[in-house]
C-alpha atoms as a PDB file:
ATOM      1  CA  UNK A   1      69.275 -13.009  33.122  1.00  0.00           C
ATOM      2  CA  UNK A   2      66.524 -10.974  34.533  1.00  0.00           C
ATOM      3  CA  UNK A   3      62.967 -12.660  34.586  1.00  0.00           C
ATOM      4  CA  UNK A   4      59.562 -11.788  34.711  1.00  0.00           C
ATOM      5  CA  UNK A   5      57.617 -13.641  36.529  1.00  0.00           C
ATOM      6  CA  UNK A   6      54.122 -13.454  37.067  1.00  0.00           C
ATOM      7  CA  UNK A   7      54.533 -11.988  40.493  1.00  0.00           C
ATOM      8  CA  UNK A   8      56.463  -9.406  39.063  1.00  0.00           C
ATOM      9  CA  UNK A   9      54.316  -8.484  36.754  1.00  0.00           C
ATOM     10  CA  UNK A  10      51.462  -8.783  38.683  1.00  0.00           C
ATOM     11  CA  UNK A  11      53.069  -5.795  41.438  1.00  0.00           C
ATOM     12  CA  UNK A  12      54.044  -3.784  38.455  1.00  0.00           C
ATOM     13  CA  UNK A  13      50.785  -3.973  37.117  1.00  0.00           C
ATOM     14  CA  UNK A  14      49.434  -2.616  40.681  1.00  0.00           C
ATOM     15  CA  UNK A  15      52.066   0.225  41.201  1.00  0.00           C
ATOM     16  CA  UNK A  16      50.892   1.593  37.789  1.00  0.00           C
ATOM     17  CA  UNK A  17      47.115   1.354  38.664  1.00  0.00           C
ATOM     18  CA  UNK A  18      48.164   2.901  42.126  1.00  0.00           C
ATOM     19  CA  UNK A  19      49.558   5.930  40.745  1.00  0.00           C
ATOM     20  CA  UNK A  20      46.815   6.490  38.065  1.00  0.00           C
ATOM     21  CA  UNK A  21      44.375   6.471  40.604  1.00  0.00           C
ATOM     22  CA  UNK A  22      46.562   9.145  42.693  1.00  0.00           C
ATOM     23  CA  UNK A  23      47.143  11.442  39.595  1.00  0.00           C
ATOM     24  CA  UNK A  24      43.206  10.903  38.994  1.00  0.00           C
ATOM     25  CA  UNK A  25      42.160  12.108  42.622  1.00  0.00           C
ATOM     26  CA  UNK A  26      44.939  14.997  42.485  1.00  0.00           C
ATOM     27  CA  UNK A  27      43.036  16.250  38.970  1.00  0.00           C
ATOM     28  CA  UNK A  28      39.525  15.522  40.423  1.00  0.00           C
ATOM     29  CA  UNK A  29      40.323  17.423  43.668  1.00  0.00           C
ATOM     30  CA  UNK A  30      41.668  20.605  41.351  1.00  0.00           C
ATOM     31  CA  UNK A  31      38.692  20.479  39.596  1.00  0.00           C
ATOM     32  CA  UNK A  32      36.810  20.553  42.821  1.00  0.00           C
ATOM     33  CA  UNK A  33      38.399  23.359  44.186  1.00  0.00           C
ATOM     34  CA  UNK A  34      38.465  25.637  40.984  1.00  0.00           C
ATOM     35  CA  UNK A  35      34.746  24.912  40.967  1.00  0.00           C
ATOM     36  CA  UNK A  36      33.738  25.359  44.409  1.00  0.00           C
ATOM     37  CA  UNK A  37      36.820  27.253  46.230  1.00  0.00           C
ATOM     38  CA  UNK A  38      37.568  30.014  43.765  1.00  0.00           C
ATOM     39  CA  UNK A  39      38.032  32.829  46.790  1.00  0.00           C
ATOM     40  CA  UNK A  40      40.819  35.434  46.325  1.00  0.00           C
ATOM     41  CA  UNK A  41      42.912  33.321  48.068  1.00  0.00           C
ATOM     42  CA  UNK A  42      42.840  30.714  45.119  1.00  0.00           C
ATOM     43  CA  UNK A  43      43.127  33.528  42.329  1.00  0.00           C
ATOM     44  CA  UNK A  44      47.147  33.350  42.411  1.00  0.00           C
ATOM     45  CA  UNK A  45      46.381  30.330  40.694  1.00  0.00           C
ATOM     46  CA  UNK A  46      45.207  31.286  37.564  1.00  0.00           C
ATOM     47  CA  UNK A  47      46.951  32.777  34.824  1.00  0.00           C
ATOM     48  CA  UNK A  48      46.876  32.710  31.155  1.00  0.00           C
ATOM     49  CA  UNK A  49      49.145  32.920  28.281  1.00  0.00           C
ATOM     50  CA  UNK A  50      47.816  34.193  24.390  1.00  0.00           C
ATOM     51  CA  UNK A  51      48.151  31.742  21.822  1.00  0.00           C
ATOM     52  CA  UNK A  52      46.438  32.484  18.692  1.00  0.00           C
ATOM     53  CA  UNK A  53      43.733  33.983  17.129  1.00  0.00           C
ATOM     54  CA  UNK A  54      41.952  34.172  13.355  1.00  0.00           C
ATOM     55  CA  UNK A  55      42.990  36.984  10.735  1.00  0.00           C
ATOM     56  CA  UNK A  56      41.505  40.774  11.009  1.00  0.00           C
ATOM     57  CA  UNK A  57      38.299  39.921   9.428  1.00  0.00           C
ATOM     58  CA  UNK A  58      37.121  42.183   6.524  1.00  0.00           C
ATOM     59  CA  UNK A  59      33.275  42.331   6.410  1.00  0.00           C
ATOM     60  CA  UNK A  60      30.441  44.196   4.522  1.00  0.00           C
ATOM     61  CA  UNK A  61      28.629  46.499   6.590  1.00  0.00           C
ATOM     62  CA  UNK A  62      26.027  44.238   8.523  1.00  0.00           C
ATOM     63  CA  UNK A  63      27.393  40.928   7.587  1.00  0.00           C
ATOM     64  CA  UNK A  64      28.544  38.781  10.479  1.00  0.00           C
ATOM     65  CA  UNK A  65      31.462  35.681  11.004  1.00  0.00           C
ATOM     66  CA  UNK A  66      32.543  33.456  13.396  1.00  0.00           C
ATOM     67  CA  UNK A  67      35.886  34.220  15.264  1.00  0.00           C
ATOM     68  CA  UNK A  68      38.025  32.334  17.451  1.00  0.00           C
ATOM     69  CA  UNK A  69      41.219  32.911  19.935  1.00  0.00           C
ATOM     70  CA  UNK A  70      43.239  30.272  21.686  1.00  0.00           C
ATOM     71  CA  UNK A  71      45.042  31.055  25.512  1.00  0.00           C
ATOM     72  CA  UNK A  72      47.002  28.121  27.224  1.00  0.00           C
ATOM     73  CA  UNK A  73      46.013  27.804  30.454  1.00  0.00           C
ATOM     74  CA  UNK A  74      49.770  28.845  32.587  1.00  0.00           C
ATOM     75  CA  UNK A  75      48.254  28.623  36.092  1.00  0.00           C
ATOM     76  CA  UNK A  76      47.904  25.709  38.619  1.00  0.00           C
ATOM     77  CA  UNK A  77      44.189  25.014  38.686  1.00  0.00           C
ATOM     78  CA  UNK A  78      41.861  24.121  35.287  1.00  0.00           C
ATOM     79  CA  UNK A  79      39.526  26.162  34.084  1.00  0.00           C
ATOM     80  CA  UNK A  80      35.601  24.493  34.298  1.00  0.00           C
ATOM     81  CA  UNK A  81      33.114  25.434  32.089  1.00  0.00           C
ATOM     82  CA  UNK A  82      30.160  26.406  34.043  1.00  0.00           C
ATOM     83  CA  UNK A  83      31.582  26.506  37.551  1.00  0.00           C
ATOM     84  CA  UNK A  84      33.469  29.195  39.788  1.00  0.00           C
ATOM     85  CA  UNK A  85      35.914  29.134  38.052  1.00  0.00           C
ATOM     86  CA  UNK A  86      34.381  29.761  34.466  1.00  0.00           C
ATOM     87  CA  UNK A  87      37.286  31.662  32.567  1.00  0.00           C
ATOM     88  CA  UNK A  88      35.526  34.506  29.751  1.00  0.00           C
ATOM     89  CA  UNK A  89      36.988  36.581  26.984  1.00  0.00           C
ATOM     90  CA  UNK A  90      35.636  39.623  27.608  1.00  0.00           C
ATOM     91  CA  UNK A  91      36.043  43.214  26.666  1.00  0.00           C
ATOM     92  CA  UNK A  92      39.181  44.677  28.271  1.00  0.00           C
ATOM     93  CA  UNK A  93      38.355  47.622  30.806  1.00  0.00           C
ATOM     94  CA  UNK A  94      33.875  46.001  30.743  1.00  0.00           C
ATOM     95  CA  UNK A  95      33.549  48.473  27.590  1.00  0.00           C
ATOM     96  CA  UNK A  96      30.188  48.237  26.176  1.00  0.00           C
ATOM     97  CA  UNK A  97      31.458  50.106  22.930  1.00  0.00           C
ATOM     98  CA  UNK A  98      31.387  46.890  20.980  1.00  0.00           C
ATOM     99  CA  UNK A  99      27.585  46.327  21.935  1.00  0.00           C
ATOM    100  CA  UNK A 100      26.647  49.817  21.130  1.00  0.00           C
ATOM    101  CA  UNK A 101      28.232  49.738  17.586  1.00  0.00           C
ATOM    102  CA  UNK A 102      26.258  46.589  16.809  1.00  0.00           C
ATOM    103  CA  UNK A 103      29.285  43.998  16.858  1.00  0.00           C
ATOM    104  CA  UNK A 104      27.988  41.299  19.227  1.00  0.00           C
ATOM    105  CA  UNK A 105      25.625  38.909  18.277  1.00  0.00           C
ATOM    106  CA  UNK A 106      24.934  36.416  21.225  1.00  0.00           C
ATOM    107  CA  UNK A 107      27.571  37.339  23.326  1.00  0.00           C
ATOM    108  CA  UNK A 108      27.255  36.905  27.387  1.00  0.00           C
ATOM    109  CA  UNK A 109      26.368  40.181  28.086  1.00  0.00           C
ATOM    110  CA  UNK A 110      27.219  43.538  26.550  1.00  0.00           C
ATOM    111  CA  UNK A 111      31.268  43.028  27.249  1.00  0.00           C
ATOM    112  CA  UNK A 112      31.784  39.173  28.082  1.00  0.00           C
ATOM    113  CA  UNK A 113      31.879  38.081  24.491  1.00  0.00           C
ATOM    114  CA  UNK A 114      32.520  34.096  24.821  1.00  0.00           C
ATOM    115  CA  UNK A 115      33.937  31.391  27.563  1.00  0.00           C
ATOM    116  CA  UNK A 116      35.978  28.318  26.941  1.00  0.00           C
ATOM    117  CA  UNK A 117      34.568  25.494  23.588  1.00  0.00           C
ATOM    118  CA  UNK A 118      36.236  22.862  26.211  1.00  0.00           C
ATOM    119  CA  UNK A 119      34.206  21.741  29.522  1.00  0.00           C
ATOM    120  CA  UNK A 120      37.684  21.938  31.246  1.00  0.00           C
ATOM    121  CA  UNK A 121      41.528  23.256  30.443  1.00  0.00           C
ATOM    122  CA  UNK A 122      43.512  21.873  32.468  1.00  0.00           C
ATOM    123  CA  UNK A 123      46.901  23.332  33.311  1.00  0.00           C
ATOM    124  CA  UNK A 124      49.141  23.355  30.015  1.00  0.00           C
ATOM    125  CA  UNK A 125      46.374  22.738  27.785  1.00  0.00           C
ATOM    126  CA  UNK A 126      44.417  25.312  25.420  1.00  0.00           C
ATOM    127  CA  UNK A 127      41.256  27.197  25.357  1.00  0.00           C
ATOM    128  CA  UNK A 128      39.334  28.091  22.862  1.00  0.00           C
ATOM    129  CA  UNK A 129      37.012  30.922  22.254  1.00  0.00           C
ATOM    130  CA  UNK A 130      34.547  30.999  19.571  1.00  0.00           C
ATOM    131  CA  UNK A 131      32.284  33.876  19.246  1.00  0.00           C
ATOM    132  CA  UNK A 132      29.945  35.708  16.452  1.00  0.00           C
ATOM    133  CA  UNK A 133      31.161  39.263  15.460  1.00  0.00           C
ATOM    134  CA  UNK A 134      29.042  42.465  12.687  1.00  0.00           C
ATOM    135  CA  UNK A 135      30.154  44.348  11.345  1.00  0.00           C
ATOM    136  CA  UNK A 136      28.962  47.942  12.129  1.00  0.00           C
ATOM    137  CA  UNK A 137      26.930  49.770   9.241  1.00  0.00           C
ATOM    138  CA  UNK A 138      29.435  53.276   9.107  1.00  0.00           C
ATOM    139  CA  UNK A 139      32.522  51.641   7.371  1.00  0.00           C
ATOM    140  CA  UNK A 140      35.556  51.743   9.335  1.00  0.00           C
ATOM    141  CA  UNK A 141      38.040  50.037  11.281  1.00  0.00           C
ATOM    142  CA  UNK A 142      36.853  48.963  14.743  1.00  0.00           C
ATOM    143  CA  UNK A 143      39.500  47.857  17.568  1.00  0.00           C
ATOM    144  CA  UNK A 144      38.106  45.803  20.604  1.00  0.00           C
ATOM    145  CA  UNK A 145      40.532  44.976  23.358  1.00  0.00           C
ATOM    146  CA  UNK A 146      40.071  41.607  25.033  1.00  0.00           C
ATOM    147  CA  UNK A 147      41.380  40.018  27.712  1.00  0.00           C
ATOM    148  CA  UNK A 148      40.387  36.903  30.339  1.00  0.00           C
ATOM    149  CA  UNK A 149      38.241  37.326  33.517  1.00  0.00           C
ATOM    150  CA  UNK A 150      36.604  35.126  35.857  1.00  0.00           C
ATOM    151  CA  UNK A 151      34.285  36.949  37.060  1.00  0.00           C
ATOM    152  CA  UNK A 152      33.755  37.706  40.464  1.00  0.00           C
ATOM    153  CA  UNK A 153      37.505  36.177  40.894  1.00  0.00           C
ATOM    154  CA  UNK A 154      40.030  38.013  38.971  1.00  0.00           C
ATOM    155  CA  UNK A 155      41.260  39.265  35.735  1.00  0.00           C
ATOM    156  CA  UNK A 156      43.834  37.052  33.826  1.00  0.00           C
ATOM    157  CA  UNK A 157      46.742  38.607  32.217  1.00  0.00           C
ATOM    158  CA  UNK A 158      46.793  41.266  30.155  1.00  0.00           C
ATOM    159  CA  UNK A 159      48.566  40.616  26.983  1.00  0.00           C
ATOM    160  CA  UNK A 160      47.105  43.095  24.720  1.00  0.00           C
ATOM    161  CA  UNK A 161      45.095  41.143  22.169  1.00  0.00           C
ATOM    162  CA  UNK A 162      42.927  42.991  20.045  1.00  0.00           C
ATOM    163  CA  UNK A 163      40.193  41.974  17.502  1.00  0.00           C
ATOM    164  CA  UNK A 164      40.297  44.791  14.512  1.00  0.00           C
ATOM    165  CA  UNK A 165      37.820  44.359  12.620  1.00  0.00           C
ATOM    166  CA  UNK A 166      37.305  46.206   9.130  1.00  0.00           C
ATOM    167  CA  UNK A 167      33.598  47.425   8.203  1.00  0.00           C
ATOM    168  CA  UNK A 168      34.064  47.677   4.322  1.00  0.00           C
ATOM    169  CA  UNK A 169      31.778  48.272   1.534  1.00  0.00           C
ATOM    170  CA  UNK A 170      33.684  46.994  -0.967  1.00  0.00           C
ATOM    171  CA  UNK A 171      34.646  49.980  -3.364  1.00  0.00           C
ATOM    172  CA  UNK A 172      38.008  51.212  -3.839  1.00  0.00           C
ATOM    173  CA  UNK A 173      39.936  52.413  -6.678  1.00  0.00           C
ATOM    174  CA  UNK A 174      43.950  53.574  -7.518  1.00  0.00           C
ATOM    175  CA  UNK A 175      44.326  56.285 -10.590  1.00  0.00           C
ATOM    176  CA  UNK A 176      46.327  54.465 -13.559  1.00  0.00           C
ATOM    177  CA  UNK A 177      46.763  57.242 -16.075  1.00  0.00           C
ATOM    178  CA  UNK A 178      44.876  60.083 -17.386  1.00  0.00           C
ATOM    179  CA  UNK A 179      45.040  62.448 -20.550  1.00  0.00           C
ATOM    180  CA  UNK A 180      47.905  65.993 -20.527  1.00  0.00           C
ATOM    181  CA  UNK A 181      45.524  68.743 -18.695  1.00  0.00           C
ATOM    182  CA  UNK A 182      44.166  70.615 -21.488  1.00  0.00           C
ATOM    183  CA  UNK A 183      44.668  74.637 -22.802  1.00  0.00           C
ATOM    184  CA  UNK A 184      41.860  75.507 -24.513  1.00  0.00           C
ATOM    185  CA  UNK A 185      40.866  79.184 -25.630  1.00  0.00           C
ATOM    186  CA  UNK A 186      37.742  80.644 -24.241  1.00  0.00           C
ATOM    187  CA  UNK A 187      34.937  79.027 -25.028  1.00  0.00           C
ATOM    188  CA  UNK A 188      36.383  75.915 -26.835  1.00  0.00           C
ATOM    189  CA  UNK A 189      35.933  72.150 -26.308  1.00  0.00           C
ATOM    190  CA  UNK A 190      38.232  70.290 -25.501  1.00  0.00           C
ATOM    191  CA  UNK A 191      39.066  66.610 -26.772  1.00  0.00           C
ATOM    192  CA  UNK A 192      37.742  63.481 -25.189  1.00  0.00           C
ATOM    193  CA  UNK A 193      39.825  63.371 -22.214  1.00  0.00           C
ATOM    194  CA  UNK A 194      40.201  59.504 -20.742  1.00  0.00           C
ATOM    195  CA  UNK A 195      41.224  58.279 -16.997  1.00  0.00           C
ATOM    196  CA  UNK A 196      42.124  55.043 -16.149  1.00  0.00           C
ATOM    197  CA  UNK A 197      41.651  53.475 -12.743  1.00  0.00           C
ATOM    198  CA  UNK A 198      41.998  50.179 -11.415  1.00  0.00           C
ATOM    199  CA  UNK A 199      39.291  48.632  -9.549  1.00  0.00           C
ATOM    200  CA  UNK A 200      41.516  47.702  -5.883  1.00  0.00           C
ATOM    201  CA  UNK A 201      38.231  46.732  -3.777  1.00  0.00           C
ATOM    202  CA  UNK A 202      36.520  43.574  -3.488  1.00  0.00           C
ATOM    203  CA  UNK A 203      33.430  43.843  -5.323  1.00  0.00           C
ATOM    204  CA  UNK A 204      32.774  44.186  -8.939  1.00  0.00           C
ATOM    205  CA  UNK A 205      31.887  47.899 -10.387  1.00  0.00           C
ATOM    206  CA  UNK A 206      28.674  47.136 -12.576  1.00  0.00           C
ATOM    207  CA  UNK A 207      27.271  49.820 -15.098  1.00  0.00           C
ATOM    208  CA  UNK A 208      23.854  50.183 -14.959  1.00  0.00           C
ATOM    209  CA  UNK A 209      23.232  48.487 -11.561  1.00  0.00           C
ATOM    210  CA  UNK A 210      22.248  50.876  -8.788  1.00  0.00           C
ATOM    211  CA  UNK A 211      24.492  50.451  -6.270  1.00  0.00           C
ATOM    212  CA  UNK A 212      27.366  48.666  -8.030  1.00  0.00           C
ATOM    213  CA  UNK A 213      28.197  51.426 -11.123  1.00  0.00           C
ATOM    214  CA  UNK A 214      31.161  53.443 -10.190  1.00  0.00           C
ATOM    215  CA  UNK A 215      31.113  57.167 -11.600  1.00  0.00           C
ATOM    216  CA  UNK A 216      33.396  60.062 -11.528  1.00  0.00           C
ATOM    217  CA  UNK A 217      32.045  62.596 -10.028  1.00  0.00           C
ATOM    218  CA  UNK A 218      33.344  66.052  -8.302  1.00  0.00           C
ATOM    219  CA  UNK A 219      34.281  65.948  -5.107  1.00  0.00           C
ATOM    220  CA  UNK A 220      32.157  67.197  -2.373  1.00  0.00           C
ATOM    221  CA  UNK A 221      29.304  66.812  -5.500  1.00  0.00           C
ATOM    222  CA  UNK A 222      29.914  70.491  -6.179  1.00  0.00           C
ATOM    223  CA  UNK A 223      27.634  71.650  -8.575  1.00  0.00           C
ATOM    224  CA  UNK A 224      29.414  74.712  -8.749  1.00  0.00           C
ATOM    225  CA  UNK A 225      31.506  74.186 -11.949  1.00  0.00           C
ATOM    226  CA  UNK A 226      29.100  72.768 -14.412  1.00  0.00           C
ATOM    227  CA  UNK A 227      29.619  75.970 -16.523  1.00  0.00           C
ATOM    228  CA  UNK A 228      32.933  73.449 -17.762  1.00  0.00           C
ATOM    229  CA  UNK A 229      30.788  70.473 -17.845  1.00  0.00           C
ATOM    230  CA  UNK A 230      30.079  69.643 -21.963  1.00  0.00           C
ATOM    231  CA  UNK A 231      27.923  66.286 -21.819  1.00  0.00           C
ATOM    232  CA  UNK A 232      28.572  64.953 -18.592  1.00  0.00           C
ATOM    233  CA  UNK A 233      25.659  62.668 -17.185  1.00  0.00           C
ATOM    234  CA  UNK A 234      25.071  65.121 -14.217  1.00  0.00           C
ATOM    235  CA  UNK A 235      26.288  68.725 -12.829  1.00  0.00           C
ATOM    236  CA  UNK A 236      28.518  66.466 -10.039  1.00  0.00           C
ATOM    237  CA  UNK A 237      29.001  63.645 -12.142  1.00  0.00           C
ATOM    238  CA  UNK A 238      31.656  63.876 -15.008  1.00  0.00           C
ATOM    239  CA  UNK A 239      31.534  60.313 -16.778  1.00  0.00           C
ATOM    240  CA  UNK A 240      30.268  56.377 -15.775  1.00  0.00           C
ATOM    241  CA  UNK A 241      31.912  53.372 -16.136  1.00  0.00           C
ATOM    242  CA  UNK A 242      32.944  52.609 -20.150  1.00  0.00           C
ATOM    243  CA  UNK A 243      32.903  49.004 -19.345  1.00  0.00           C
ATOM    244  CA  UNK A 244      29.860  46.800 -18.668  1.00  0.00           C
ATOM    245  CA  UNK A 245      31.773  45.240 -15.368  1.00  0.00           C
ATOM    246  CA  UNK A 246      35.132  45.658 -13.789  1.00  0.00           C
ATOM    247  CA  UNK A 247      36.285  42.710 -11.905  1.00  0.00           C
ATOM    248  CA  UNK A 248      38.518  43.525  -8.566  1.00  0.00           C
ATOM    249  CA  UNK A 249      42.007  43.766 -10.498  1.00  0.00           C
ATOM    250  CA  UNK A 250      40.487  45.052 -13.189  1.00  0.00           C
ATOM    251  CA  UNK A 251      40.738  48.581 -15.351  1.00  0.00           C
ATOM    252  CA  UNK A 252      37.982  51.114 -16.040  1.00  0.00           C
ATOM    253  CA  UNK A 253      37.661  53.660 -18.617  1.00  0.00           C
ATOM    254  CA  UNK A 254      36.372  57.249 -17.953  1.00  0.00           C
ATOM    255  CA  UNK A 255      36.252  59.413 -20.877  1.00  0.00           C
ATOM    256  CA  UNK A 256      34.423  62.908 -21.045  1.00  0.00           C
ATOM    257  CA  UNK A 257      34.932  66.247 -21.854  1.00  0.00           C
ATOM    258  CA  UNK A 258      35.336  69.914 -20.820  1.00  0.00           C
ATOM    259  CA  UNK A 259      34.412  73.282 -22.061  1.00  0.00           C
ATOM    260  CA  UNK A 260      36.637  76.315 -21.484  1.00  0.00           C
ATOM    261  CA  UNK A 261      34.648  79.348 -19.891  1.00  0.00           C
ATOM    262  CA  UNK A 262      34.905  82.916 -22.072  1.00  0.00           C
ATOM    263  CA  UNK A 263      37.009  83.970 -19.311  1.00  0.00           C
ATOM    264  CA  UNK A 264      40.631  83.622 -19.789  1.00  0.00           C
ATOM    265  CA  UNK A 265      41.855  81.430 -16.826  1.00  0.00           C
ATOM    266  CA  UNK A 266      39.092  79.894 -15.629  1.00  0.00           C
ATOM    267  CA  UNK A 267      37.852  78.822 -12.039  1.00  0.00           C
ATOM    268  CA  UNK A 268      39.261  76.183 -10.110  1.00  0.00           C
ATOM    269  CA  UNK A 269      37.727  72.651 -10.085  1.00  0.00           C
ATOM    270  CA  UNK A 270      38.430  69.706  -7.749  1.00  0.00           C
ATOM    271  CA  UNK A 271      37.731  65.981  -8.069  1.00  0.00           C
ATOM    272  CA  UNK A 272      39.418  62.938  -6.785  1.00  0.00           C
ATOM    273  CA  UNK A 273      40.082  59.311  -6.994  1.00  0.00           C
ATOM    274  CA  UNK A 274      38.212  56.524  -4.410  1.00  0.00           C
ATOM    275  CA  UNK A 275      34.870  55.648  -3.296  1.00  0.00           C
ATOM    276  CA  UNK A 276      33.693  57.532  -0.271  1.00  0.00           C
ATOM    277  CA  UNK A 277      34.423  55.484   2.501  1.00  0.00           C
ATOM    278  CA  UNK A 278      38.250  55.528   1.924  1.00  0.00           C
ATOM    279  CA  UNK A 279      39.696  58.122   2.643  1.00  0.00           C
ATOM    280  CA  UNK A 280      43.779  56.629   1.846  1.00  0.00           C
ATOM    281  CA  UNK A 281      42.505  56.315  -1.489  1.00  0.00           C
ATOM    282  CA  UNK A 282      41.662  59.459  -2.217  1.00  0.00           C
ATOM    283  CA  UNK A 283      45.310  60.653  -0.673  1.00  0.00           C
ATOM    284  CA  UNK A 284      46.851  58.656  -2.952  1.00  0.00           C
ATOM    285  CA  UNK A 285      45.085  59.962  -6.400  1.00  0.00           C
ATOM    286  CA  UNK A 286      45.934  63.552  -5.597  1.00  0.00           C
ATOM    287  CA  UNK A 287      47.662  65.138  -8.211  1.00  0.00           C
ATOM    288  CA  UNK A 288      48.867  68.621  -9.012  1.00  0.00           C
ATOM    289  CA  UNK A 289      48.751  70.761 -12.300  1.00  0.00           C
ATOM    290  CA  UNK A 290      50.400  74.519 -12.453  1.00  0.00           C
ATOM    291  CA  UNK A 291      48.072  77.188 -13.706  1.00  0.00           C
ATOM    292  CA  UNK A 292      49.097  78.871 -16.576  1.00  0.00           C
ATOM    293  CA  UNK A 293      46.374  81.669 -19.044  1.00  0.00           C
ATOM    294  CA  UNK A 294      44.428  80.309 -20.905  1.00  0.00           C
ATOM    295  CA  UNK A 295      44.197  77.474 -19.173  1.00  0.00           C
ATOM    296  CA  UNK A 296      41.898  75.355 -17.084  1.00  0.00           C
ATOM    297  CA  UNK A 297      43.406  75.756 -13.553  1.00  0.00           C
ATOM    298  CA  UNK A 298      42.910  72.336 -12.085  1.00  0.00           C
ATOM    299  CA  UNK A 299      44.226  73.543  -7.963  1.00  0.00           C
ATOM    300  CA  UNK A 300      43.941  70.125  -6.482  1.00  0.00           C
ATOM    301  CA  UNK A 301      43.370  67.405  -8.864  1.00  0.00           C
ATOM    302  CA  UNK A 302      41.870  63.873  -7.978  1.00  0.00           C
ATOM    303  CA  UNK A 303      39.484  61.967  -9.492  1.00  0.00           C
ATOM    304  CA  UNK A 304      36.385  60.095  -7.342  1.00  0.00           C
ATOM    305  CA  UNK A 305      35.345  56.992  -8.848  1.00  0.00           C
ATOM    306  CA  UNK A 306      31.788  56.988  -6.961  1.00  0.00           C
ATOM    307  CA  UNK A 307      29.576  53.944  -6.957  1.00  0.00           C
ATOM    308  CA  UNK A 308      25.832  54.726  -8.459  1.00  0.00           C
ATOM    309  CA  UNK A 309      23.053  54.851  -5.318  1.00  0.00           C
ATOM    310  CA  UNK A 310      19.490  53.214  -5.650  1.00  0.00           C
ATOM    311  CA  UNK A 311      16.642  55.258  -6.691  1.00  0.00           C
ATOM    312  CA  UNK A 312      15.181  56.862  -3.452  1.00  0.00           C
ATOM    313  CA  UNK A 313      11.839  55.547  -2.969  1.00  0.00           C
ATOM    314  CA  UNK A 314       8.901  57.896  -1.800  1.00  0.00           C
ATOM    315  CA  UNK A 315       6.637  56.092   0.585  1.00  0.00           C
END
């Protein structure tokens, strides 16, 4: 039966303090050379892999969050915060797009955006990069390639990551239903006509709050048809909100009506169904009616559900 005596133990004890002084010198002379070496001939030996990275954030124009990507480190030598061998996310291509737009807040300069959370990655382990992005005041969707770099060094691989980001005010709405196009003879009125559309953004419509009431109004605010208009708030604007608030989910009533001109036939008249900055939206409320005498001719018909703007203030 085997034994263990304390000699044995004792030389076990020393192999095993041996070799974890040999792995340490191996890691500490890596980190040495990543730091201090990093010439082309070294740059073989770094590569990167993606891991990970946050959902598309969807922002309000001039709001800001805090995003973060992972890469495991693939090469042979770790990556050191702060040295030579410093390893950024940065803009793919040194685009200084981003910048321009507004979307960095305290990056490294206009296209590195962030380096490594951890002092040091060594090889197989993950690095993290946490950075502030704004969104840009126009609403829209921005793209911004990224990719690793140390600088001076080389790039890292180039695995295509992008951070799409979605500058949103908030205000979007999908036609439900609306009332049979009317025939009216010349110069009659018709019934209360009603739409219905559901609120499909994230913010609530408010009546009677500038800046949060959602209105129908005539596309392109084209004044030119108000000879049809019989009680609507404004020449551009057929009818407001019937409900004091319309949670995101939620249905809103729209109920106004229209006067047929003395002419049999009558012009044309377009409107349509979104808030301004979405353009899908108003694809999808599109709707069709065939002319026919004595008839308002409705040639493109969407509805626009617009949200009320703030006085303008004279200073």
């Amino acid at each position: 039966m085997y034994e263990l005596s304390p000699r044995r133990l004792l030389s076990a004890l020393t192999r095993v303090v041996v070799l974890f002084v040999i792995l340490t010198m191996i890691a500490a002379g890596l980190v040495f050379v990543s730091a201090n070496v990093s010439t082309p001939a070294t740059a073989f030996a770094f590569h990167s892999a993606f891991e990970d990275q946050g959902p598309s954030p969807t922002l309000a124009p001039g709001t800001a969050t805090s995003y973060s990507l992972r890469f495991r480190n693939i090469g042979l030598l770790p990556w050191q915060r702060g040295g030579s061998a410093q390893v950024n996310l940065a803009v793919a291509g040194d685009s200084t797009a981003s910048l321009v737009a507004g979307m960095g807040v305290n990056w490294l300069s206009e296209n590195r955006i962030a380096t490594t959370g951890e002092q040091i990655v060594l090889p197989g382990m993950l690095g993290t990069f946490t950075f502030t992005v704004r969104a840009p005041i126009t609403p829209g969707v921005y793209r911004v390639p990224l990719r690793l770099v140390i600088d001076g060094l080389t790039w890292l691989e180039d695995d295509h990551v992008v951070l799409t980001l979605t500058s949103d005010l908030g205000f979007h709405g999908q036609l439900v239903d609306q009332s049979l196009h009317p025939t009216l003879g010349p110069g009659d009125t018709s019934v209360p006509l009603t739409l219905h559309f559901r609120n499909t953004g994230a913010r609530t419509w408010t009546r009677g709050v500038a800046g949060q009431q959602v209105n129908l109004g005539v596309v392109g605010d084209d004044k030119s048809i108000f000879a049809l208009a019989f009680g609507w708030p404004t020449a551009d604007r057929v009818a407001i909100q019937a409900e004091p608030s319309v949670a995101p989910g939620g249905i809103a009533t729209y109920t106004f009506q229209v006067k047929a001109p003395l002419a049999a036939g009558g012009p044309g008249w377009t409107t349509r169904t979104s808030s301004r900055s979405s353009p899908s939206a108003r694809r999808r409320g599109r709707r069709r009616a065939r002319p026919s005498p004595r008839r308002l001719r409705h040639s493109r018909l969407s509805w626009v559900p617009i949200p009320r703007r703030p006085p303008r203030v004279n200073r």
